[in-house]
Protein backbone atom coordinates (compact mmCIF):
# COMPACT_ATOMS: atom_id res chain seq x y z
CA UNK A 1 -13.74 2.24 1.14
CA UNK A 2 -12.57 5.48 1.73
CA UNK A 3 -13.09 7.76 -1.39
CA UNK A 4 -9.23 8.69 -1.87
CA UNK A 5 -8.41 5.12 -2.07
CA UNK A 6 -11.73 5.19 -5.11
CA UNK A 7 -9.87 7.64 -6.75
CA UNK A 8 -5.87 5.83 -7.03
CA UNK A 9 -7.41 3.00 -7.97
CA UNK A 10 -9.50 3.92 -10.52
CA UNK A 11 -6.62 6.59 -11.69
CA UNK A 12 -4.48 2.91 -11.31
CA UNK A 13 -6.86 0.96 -13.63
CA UNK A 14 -7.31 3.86 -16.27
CA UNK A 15 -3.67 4.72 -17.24
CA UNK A 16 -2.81 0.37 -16.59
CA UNK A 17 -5.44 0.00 -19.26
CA UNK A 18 -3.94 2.88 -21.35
CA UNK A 19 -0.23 1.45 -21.35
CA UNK A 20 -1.64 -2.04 -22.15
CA UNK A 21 -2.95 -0.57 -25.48
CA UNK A 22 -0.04 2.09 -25.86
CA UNK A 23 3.89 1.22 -26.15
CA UNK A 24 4.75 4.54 -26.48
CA UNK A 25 3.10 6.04 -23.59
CA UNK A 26 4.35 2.53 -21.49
CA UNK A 27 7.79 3.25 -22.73
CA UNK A 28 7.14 6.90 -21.74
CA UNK A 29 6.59 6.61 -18.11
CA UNK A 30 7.92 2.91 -16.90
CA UNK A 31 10.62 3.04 -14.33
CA UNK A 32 14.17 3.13 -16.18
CA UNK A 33 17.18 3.59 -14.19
CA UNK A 34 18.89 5.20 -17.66
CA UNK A 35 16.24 7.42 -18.23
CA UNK A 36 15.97 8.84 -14.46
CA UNK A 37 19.68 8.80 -13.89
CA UNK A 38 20.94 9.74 -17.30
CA UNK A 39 17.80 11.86 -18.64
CA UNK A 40 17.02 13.20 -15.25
CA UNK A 41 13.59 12.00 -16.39
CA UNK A 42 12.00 11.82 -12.85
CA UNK A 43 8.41 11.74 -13.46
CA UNK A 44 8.95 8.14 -13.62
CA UNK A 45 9.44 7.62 -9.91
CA UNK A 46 5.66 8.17 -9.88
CA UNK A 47 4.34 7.42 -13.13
CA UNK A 48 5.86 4.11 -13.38
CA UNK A 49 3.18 3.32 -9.96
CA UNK A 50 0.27 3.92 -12.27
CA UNK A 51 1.38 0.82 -14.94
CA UNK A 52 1.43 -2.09 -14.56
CA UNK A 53 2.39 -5.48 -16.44
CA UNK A 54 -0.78 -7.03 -17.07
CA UNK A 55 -4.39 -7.72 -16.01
CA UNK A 56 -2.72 -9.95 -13.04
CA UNK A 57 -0.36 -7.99 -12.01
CA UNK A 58 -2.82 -4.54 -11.33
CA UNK A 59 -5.98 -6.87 -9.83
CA UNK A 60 -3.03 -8.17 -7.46
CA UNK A 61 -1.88 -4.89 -6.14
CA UNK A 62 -5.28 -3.08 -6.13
CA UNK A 63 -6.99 -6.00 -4.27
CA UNK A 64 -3.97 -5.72 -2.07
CA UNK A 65 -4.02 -1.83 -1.80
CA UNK A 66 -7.98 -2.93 -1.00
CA UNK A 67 -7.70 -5.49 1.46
CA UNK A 68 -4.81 -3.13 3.78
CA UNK A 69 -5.97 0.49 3.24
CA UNK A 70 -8.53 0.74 5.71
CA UNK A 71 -6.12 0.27 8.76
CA UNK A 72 -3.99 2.72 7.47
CA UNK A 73 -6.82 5.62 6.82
CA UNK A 74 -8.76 4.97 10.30
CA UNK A 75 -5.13 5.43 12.01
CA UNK A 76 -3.60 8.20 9.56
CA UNK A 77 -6.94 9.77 7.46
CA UNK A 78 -6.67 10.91 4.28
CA UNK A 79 -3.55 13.02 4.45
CA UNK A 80 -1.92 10.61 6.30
CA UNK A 81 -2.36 7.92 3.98
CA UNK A 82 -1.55 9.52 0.24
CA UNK A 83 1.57 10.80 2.45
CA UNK A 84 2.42 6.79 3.32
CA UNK A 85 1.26 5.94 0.14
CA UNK A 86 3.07 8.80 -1.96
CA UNK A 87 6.72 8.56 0.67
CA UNK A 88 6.56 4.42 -0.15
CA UNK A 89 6.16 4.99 -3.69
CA UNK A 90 8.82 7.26 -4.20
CA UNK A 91 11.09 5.78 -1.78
CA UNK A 92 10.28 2.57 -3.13
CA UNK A 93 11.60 3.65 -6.73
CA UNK A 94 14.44 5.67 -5.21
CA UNK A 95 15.87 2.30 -3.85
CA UNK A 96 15.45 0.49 -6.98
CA UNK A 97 17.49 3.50 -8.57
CA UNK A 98 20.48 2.42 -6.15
CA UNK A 99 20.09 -0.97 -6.41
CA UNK A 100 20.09 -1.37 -10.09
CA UNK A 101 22.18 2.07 -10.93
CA UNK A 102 25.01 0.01 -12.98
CA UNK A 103 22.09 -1.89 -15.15
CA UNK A 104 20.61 1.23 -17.14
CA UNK A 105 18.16 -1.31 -18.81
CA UNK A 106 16.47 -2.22 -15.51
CA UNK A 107 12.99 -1.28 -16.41
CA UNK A 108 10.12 -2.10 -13.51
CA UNK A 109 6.66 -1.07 -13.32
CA UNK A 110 3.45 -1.30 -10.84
CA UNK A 111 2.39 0.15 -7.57
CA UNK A 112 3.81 -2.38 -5.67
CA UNK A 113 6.11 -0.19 -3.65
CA UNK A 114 3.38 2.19 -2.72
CA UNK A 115 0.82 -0.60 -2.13
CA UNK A 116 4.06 -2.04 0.54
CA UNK A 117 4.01 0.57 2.41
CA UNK A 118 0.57 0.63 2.67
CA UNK A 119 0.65 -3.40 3.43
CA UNK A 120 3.52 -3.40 6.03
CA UNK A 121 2.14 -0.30 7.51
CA UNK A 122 -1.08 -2.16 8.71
CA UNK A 123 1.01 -4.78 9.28
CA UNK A 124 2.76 -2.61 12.00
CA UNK A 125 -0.23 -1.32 13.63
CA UNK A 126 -2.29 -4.41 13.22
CA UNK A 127 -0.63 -7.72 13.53
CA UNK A 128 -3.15 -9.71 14.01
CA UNK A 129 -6.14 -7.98 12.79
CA UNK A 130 -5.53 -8.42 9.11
CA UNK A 131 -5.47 -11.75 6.99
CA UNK A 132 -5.04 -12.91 3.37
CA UNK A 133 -6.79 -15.71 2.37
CA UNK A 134 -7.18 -16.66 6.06
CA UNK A 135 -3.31 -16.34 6.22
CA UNK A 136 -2.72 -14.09 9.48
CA UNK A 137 -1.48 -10.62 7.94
CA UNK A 138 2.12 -10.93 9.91
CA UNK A 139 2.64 -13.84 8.09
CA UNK A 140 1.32 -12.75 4.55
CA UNK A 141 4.14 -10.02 5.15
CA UNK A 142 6.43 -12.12 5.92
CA UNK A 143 6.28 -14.43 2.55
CA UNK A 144 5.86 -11.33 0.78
CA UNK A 145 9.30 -9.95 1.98
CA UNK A 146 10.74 -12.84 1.77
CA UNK A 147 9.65 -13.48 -2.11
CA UNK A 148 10.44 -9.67 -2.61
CA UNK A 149 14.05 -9.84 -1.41
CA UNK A 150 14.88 -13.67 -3.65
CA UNK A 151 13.21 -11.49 -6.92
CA UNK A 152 15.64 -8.78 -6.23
CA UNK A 153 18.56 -10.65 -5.57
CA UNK A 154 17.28 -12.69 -8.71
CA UNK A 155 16.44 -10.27 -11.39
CA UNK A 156 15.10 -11.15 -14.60
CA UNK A 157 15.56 -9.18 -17.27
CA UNK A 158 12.06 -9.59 -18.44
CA UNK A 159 10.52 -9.20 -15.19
CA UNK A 160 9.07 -5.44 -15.21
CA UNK A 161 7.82 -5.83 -11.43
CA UNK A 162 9.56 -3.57 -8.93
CA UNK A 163 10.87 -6.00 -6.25
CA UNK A 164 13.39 -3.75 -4.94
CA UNK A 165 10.71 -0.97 -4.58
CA UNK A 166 8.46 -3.36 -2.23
CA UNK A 167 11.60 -3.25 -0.28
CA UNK A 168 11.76 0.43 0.18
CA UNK A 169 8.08 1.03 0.37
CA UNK A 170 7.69 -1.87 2.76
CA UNK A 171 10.69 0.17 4.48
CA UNK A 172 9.05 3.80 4.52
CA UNK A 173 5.37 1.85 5.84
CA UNK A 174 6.99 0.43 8.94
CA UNK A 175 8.78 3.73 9.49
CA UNK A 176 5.95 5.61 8.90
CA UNK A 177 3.88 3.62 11.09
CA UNK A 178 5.80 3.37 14.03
């Protein structure tokens, strides 16, 4: 594993573990569409990557981010990558701004749009080269979409996971990558 993908995860698991411990620094730097749009508090289109909901929730994405980054470095390197990973992020949350911009309580949280990118990316460039769980990695993107767009159109209130922004980084990976 390539040692940039070392360092966002362990930067990842450090300031996960420090929100799980901390409301007020979770509160701080979550993605909240009434803080960025209202606020102009912006910081949270990237800070909100490095939370995430639980213990669950941050082995899921980093095994993901795992399991998908190495097609993406050997094609792209370094720069390459953090630029698919950073653009999938951000675009990621930017999308979840529009979608939810009339619900100023929609709160989300978790690298999931960055890790999409990343996912949907290898996808792109390797259809058939990458599986989860023996499920052929076309088809894990597939059910992931698919799950991602019902959540969206579904939200829960309670549900801090970014749906909408594995939408747009899934978006900016397959752009990106092609």
């Amino acid at each position: 594993m390539d040692i940039v993908v070392i360092i966002i995860i362990a930067a990842t698991c450090i300031f996960s573990y420090m929100g799980f411990n901390n409301t007020a620094l979770f509160e701080k730097y979550k993605f909240n569409v009434g803080a960025i749009a209202n606020r102009k508090e912006y910081v949270r289109l990237i800070s909100s990557a490095f939370l995430h909901a639980d213990f669950m929730h941050l082995f899921f994405n980093m095994l993901s981010l795992y399991f998908f980054q190495g097609v993406v470095i050997s094609f792209f390197g370094e720069i390459g990558f953090l630029i698919l990973y950073f653009g999938s992020m951000i675009l990621g949350n930017l999308f979840s701004l529009q979608i939810y911009k009339k619900q100023p309580w929609y709160s989300a949280i978790g690298a999931s749009g960055a890790v999409s990118g990343i996912i949907f990316a290898s996808i792109a460039m390797a259809p058939n080269e990458i599986s989860v769980n023996f499920l052929p990695g076309w088809l894990f993107g597939t059910l992931y979409f698919g799950y991602s767009v019902y959540m969206m159109l579904n939200p829960k209130q309670w549900d801090n996971l970014g749906h909408a922004a594995h939408l747009g980084g899934a978006f900016f990976g397959l752009v990106y990558s092609t």
